[in-house]
Protein backbone atom coordinates (compact mmCIF):
# COMPACT_ATOMS: atom_id res chain seq x y z
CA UNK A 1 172.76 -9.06 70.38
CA UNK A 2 170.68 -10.63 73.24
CA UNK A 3 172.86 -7.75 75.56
CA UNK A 4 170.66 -5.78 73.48
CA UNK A 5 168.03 -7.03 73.37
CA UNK A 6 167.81 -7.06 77.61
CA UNK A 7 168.64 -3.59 77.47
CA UNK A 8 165.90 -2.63 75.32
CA UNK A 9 163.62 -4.97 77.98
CA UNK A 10 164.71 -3.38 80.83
CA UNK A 11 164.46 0.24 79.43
CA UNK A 12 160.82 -0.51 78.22
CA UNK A 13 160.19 -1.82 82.01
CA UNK A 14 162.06 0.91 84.19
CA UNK A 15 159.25 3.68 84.17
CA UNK A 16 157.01 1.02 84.84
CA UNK A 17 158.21 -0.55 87.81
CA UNK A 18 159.19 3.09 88.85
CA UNK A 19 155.49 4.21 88.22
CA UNK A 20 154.37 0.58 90.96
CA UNK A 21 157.41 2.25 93.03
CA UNK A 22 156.01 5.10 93.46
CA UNK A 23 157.78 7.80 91.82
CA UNK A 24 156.77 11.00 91.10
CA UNK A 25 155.78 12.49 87.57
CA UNK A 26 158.22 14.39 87.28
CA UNK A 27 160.86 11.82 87.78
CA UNK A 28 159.33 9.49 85.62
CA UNK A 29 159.15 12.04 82.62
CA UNK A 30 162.75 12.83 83.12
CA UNK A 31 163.31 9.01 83.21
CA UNK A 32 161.18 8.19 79.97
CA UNK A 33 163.28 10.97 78.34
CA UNK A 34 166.63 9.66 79.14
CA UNK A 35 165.25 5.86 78.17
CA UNK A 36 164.19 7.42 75.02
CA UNK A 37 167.77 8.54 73.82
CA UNK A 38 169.14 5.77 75.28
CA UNK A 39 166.25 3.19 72.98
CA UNK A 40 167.43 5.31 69.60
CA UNK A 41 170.91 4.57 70.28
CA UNK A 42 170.46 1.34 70.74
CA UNK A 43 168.14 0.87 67.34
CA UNK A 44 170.15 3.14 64.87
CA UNK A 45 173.30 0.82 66.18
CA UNK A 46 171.70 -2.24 66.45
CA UNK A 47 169.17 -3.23 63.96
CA UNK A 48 169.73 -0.40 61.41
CA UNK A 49 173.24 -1.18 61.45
CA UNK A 50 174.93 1.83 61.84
CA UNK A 51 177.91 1.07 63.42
CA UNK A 52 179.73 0.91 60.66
CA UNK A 53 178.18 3.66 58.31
CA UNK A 54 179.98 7.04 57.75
CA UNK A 55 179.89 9.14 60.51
CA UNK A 56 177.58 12.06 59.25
CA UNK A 57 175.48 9.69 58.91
CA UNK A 58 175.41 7.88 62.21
CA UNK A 59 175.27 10.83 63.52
CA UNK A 60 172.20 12.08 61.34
CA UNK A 61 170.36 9.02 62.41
CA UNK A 62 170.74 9.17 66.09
CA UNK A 63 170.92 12.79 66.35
CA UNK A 64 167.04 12.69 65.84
CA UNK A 65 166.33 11.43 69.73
CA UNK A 66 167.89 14.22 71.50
CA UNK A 67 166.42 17.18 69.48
CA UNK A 68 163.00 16.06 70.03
CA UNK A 69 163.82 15.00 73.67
CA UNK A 70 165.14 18.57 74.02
CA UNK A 71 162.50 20.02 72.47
CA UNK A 72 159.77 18.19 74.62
CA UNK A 73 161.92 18.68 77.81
CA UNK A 74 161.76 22.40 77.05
CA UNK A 75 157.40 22.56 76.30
CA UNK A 76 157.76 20.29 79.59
CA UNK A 77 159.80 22.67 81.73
CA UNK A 78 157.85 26.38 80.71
CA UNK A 79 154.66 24.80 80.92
């Protein structure tokens, strides 16, 4: 669990530091989108305690992340 936990830390932190880095905004939109998916994983696994829940299930729950990530990766790319 504190694995976990660390991860969570660290993805919270990455666009951060990246941002005092120097990245661009583009690259750190890109970034925050993969951290995003990444987070939800993490949660609906973690402390909702999916792992062992039916798979349609699991799947409903984390499935969430990536269509709206998709979705705002799409309004982000046309416009």
């Amino acid at each position: 669990m504190l694995a976990v936990y660390i991860t969570l830390m660290v993805c919270t932190m990455a666009p951060v530091i990246a941002l005092q880095a120097g990245a661009d905004a583009s690259v750190l939109i890109w970034l925050v989108f993969a951290l995003v998916i990444v987070k939800a994983v993490l949660l609906v696994d973690h402390f909702m305690e999916m792992r062992k829940a039916p798979p349609g299930w699991r799947f409903a729950a984390q499935a969430w992340a990536p269509v709206i990530v998709s979705a705002l990766a799409v309004i982000h790319w046309v416009n």
